[in-house]
PDB file of N, CA and C in Angstrom:
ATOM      1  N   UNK A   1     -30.781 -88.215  34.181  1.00  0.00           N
ATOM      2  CA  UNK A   1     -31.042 -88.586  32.826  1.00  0.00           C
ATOM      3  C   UNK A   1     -30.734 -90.084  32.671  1.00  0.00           C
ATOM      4  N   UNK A   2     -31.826 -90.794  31.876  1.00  0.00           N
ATOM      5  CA  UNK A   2     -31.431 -92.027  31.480  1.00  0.00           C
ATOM      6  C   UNK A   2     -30.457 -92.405  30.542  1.00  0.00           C
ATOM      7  N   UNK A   3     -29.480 -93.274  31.039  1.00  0.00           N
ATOM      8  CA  UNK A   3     -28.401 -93.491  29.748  1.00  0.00           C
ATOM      9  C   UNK A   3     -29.281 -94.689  29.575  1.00  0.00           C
ATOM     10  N   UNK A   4     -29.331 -94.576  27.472  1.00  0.00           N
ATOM     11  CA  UNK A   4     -29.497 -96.515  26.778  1.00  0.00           C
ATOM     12  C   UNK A   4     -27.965 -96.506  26.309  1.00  0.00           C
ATOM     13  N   UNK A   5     -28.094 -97.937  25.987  1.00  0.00           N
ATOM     14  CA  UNK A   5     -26.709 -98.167  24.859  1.00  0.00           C
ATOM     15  C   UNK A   5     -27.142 -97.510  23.566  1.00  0.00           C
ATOM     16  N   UNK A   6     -25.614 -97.522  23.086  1.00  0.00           N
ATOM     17  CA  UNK A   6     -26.115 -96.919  21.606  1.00  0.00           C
ATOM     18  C   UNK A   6     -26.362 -97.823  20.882  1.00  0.00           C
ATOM     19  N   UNK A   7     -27.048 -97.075  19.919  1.00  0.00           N
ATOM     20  CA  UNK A   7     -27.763 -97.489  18.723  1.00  0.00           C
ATOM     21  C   UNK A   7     -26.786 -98.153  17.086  1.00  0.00           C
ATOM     22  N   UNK A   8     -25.943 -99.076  17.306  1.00  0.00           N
ATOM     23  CA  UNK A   8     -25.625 -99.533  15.801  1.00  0.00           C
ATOM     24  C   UNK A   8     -26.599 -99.182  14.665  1.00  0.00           C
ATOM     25  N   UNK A   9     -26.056 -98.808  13.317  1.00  0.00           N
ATOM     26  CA  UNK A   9     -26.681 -98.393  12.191  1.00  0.00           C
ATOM     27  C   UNK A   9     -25.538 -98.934  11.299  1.00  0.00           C
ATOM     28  N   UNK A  10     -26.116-100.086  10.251  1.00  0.00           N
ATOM     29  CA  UNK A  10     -25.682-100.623   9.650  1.00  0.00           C
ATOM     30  C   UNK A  10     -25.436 -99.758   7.984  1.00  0.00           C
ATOM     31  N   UNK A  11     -25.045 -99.877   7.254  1.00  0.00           N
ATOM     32  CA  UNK A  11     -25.269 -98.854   5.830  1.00  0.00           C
ATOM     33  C   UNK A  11     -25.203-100.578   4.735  1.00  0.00           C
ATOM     34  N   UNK A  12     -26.363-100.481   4.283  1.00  0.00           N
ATOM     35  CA  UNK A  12     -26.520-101.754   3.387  1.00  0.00           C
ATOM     36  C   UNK A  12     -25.983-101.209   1.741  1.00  0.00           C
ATOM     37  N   UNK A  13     -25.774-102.146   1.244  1.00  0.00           N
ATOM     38  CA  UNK A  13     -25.348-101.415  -0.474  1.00  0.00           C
ATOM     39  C   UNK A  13     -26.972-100.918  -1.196  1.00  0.00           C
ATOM     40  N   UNK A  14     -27.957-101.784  -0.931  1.00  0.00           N
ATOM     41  CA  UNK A  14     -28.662-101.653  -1.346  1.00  0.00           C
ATOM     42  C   UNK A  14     -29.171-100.145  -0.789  1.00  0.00           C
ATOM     43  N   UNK A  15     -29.119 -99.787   0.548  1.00  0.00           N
ATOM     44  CA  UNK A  15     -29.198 -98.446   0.468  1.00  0.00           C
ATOM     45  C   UNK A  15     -28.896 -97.259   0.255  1.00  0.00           C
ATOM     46  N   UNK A  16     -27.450 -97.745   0.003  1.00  0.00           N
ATOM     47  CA  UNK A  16     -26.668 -96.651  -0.692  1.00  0.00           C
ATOM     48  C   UNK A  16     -27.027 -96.679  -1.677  1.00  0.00           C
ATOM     49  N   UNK A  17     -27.573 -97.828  -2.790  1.00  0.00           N
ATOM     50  CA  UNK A  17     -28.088 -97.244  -4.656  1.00  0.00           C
ATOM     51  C   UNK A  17     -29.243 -96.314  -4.376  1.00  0.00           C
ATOM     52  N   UNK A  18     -30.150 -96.700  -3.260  1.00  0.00           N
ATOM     53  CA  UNK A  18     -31.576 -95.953  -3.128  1.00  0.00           C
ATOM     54  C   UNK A  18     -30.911 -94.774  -3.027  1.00  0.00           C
ATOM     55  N   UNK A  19     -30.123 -94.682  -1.976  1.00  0.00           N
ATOM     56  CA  UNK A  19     -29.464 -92.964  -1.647  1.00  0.00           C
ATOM     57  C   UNK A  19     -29.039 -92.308  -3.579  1.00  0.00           C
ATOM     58  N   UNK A  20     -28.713 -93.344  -3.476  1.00  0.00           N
ATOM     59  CA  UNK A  20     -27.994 -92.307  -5.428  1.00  0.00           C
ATOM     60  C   UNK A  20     -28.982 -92.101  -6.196  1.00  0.00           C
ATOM     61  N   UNK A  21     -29.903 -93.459  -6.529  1.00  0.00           N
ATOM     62  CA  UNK A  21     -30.988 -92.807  -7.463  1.00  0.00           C
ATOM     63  C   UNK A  21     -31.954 -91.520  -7.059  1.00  0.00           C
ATOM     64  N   UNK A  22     -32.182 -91.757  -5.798  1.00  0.00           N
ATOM     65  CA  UNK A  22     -32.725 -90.337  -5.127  1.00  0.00           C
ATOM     66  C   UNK A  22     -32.308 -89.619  -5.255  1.00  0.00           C
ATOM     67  N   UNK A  23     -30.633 -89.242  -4.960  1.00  0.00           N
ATOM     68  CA  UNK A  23     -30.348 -87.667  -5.759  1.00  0.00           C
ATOM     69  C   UNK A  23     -30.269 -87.803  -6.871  1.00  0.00           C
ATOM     70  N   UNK A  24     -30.242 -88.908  -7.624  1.00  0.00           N
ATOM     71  CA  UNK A  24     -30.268 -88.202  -8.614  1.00  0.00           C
ATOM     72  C   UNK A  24     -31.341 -87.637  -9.412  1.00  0.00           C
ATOM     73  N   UNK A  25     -32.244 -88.074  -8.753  1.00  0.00           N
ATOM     74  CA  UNK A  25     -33.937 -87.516  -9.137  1.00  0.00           C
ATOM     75  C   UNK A  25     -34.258 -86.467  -8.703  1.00  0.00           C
ATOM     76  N   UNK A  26     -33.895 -86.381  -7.311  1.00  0.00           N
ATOM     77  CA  UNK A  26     -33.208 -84.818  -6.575  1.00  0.00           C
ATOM     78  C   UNK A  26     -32.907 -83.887  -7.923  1.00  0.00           C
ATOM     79  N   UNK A  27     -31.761 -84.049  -8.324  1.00  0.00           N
ATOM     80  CA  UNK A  27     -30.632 -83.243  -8.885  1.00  0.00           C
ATOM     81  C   UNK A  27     -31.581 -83.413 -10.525  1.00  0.00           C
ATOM     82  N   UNK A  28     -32.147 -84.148 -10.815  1.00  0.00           N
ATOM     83  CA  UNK A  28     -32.752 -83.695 -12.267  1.00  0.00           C
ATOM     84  C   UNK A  28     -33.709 -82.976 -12.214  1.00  0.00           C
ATOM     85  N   UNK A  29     -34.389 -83.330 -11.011  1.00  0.00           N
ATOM     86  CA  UNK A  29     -36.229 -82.350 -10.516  1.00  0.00           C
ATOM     87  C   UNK A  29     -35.890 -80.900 -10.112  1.00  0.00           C
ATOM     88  N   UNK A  30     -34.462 -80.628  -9.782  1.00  0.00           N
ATOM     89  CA  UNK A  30     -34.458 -79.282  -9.004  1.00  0.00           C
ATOM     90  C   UNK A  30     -34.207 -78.510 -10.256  1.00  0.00           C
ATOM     91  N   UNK A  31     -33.493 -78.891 -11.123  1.00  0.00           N
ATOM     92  CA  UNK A  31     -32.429 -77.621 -12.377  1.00  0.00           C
ATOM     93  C   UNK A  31     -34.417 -77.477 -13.445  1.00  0.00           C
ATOM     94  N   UNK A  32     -35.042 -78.467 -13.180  1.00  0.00           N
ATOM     95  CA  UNK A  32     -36.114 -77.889 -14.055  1.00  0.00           C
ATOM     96  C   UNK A  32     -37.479 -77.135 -13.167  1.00  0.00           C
ATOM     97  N   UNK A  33     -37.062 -77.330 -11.772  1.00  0.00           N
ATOM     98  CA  UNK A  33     -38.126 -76.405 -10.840  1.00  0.00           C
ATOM     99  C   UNK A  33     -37.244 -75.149 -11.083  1.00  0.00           C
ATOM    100  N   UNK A  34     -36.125 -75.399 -10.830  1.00  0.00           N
ATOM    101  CA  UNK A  34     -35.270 -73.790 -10.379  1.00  0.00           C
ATOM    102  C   UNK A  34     -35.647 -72.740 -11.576  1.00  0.00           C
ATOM    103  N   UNK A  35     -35.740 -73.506 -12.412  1.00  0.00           N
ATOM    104  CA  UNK A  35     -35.944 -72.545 -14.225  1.00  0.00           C
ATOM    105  C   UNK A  35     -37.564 -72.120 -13.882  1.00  0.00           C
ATOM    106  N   UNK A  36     -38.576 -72.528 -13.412  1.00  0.00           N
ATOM    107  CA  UNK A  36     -39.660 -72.464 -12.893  1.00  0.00           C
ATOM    108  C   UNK A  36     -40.149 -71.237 -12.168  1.00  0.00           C
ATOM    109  N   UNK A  37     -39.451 -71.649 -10.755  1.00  0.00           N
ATOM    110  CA  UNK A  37     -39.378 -70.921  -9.756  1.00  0.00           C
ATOM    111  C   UNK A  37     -38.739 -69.297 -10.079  1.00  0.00           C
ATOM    112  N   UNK A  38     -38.127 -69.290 -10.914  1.00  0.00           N
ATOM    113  CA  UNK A  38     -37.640 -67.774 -11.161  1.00  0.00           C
ATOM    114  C   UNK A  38     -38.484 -66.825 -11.595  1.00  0.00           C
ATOM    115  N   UNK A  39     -39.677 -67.617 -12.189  1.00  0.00           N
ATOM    116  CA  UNK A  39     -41.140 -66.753 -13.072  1.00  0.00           C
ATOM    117  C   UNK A  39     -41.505 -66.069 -11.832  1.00  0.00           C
ATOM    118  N   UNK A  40     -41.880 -67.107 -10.370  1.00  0.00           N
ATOM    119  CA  UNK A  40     -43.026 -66.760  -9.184  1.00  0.00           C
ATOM    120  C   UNK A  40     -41.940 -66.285  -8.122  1.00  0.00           C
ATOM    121  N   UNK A  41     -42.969 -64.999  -7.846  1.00  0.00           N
ATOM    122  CA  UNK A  41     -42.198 -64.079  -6.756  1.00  0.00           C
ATOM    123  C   UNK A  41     -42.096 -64.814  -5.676  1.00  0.00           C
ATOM    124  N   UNK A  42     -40.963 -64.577  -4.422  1.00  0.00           N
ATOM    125  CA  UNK A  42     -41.136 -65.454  -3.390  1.00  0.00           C
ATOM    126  C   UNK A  42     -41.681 -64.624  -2.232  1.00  0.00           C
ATOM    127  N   UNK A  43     -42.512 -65.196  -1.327  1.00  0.00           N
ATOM    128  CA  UNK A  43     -43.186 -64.507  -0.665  1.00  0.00           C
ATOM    129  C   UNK A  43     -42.809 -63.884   0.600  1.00  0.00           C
ATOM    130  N   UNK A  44     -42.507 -62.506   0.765  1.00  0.00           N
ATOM    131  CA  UNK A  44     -41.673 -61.563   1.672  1.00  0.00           C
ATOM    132  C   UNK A  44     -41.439 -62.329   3.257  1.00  0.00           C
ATOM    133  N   UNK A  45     -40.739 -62.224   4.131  1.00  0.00           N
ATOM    134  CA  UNK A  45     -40.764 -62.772   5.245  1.00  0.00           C
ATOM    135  C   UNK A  45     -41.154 -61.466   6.386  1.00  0.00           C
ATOM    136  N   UNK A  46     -42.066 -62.605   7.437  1.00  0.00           N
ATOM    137  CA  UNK A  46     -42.272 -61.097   8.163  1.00  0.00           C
ATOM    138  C   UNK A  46     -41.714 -61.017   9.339  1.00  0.00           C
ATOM    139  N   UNK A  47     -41.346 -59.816   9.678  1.00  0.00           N
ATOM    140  CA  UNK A  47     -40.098 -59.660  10.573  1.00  0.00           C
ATOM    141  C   UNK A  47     -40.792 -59.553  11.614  1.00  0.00           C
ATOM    142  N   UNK A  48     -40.279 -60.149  12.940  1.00  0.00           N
ATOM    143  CA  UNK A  48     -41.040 -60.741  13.912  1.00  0.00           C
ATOM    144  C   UNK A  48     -40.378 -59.586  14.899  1.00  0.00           C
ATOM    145  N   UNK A  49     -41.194 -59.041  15.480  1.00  0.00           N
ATOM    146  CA  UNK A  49     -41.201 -57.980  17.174  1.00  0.00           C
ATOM    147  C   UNK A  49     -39.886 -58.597  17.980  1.00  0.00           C
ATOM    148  N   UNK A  50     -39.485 -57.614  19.262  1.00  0.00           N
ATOM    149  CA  UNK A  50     -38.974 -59.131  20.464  1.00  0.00           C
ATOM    150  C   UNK A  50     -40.020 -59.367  21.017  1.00  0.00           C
ATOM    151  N   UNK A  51     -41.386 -58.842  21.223  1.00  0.00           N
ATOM    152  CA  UNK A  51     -42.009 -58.969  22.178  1.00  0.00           C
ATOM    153  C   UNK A  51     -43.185 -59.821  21.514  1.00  0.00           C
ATOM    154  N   UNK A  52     -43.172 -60.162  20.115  1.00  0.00           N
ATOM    155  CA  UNK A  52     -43.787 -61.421  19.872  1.00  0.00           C
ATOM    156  C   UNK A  52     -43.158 -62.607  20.092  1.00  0.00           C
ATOM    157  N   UNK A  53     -41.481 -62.653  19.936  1.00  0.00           N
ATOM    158  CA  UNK A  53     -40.774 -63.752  20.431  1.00  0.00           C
ATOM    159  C   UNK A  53     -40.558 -64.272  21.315  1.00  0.00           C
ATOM    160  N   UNK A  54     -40.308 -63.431  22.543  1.00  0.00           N
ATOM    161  CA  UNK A  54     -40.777 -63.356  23.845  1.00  0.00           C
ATOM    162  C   UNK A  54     -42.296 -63.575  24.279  1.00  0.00           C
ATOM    163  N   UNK A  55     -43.222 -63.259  23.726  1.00  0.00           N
ATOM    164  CA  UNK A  55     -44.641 -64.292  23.606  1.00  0.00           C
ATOM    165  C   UNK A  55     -44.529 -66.012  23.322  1.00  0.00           C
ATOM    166  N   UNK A  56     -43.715 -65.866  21.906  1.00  0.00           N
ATOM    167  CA  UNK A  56     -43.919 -67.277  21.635  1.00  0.00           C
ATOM    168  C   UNK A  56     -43.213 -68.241  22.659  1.00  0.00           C
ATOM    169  N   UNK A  57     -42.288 -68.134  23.540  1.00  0.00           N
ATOM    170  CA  UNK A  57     -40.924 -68.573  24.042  1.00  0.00           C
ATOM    171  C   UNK A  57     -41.524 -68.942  25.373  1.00  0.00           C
ATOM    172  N   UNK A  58     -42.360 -68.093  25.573  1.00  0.00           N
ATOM    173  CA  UNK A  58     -42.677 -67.736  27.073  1.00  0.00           C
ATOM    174  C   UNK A  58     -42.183 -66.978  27.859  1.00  0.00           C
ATOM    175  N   UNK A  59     -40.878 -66.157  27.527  1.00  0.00           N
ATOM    176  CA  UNK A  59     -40.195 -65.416  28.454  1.00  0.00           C
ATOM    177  C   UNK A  59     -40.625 -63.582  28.715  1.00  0.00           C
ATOM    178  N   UNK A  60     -40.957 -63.752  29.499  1.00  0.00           N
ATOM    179  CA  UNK A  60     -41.000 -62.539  30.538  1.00  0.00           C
ATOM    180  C   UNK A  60     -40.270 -61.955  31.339  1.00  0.00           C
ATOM    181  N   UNK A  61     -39.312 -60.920  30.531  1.00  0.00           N
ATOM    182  CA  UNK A  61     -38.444 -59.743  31.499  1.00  0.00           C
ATOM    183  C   UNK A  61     -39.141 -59.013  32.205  1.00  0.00           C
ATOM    184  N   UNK A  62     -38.006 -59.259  33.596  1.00  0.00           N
ATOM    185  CA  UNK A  62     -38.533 -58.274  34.354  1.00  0.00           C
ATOM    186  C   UNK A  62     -38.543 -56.586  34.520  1.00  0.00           C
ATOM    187  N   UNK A  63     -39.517 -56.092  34.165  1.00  0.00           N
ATOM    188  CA  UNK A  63     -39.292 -54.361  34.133  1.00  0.00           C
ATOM    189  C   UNK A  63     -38.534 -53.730  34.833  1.00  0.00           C
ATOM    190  N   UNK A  64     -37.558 -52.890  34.420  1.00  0.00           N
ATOM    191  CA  UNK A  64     -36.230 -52.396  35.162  1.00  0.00           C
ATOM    192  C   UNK A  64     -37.044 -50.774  35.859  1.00  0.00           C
ATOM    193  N   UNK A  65     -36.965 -50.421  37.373  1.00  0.00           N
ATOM    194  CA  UNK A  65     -37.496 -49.091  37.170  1.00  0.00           C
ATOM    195  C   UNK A  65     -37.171 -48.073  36.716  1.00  0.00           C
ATOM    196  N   UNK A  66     -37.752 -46.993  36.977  1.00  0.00           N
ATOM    197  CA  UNK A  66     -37.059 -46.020  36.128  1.00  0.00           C
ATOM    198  C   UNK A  66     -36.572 -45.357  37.655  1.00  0.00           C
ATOM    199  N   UNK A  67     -36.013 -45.030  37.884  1.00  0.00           N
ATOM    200  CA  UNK A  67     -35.331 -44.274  39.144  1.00  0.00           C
ATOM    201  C   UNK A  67     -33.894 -44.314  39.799  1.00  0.00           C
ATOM    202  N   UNK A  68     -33.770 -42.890  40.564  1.00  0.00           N
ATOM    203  CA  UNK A  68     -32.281 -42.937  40.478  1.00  0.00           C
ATOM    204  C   UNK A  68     -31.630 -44.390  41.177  1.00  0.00           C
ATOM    205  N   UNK A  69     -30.496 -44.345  40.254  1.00  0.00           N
ATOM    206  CA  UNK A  69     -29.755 -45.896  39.911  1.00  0.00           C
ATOM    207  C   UNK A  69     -28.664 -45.495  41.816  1.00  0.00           C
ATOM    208  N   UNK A  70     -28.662 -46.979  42.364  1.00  0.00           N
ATOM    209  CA  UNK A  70     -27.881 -46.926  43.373  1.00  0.00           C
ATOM    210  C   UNK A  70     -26.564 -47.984  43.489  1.00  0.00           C
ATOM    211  N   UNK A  71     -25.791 -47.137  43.848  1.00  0.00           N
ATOM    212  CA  UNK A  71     -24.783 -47.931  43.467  1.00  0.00           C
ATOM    213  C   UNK A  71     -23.850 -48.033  44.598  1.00  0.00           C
TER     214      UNK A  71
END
């Protein structure tokens, strides 16, 4: 693996006011969606197989046989 140096990140004042007025536009836009959002149903989630997850992932177990076990 390649190591870089790290990355300095400065925090300017001016970005910290952007950070505040944003929540706070955040925080005024959400309390009048949330009153909103309570009218519209939210839409069910669908519960996913293992063997669709194991599709999506790529992984393929290997089939165990069925026969007497040796030990």
């Amino acid at each position: 693996m390649i190591r870089r140096p790290l990355t300095e990140i400065t925090l300017k004042l001016d970005d910290l006011q952007e950070y505040e007025s944003f929540r706070r536009d955040q925080g005024n836009n959400s309390s009048s969606t949330s009153e909103m959002q309570e009218d519209i149903p939210k839409p069910l989630d669908v519960v996913k197989t293992i063997e669709d997850i194991h599709n999506r992932i790529g992984y393929a177990p290997k089939k165990k046989l069925g026969g007497p076990s040796t030990v």
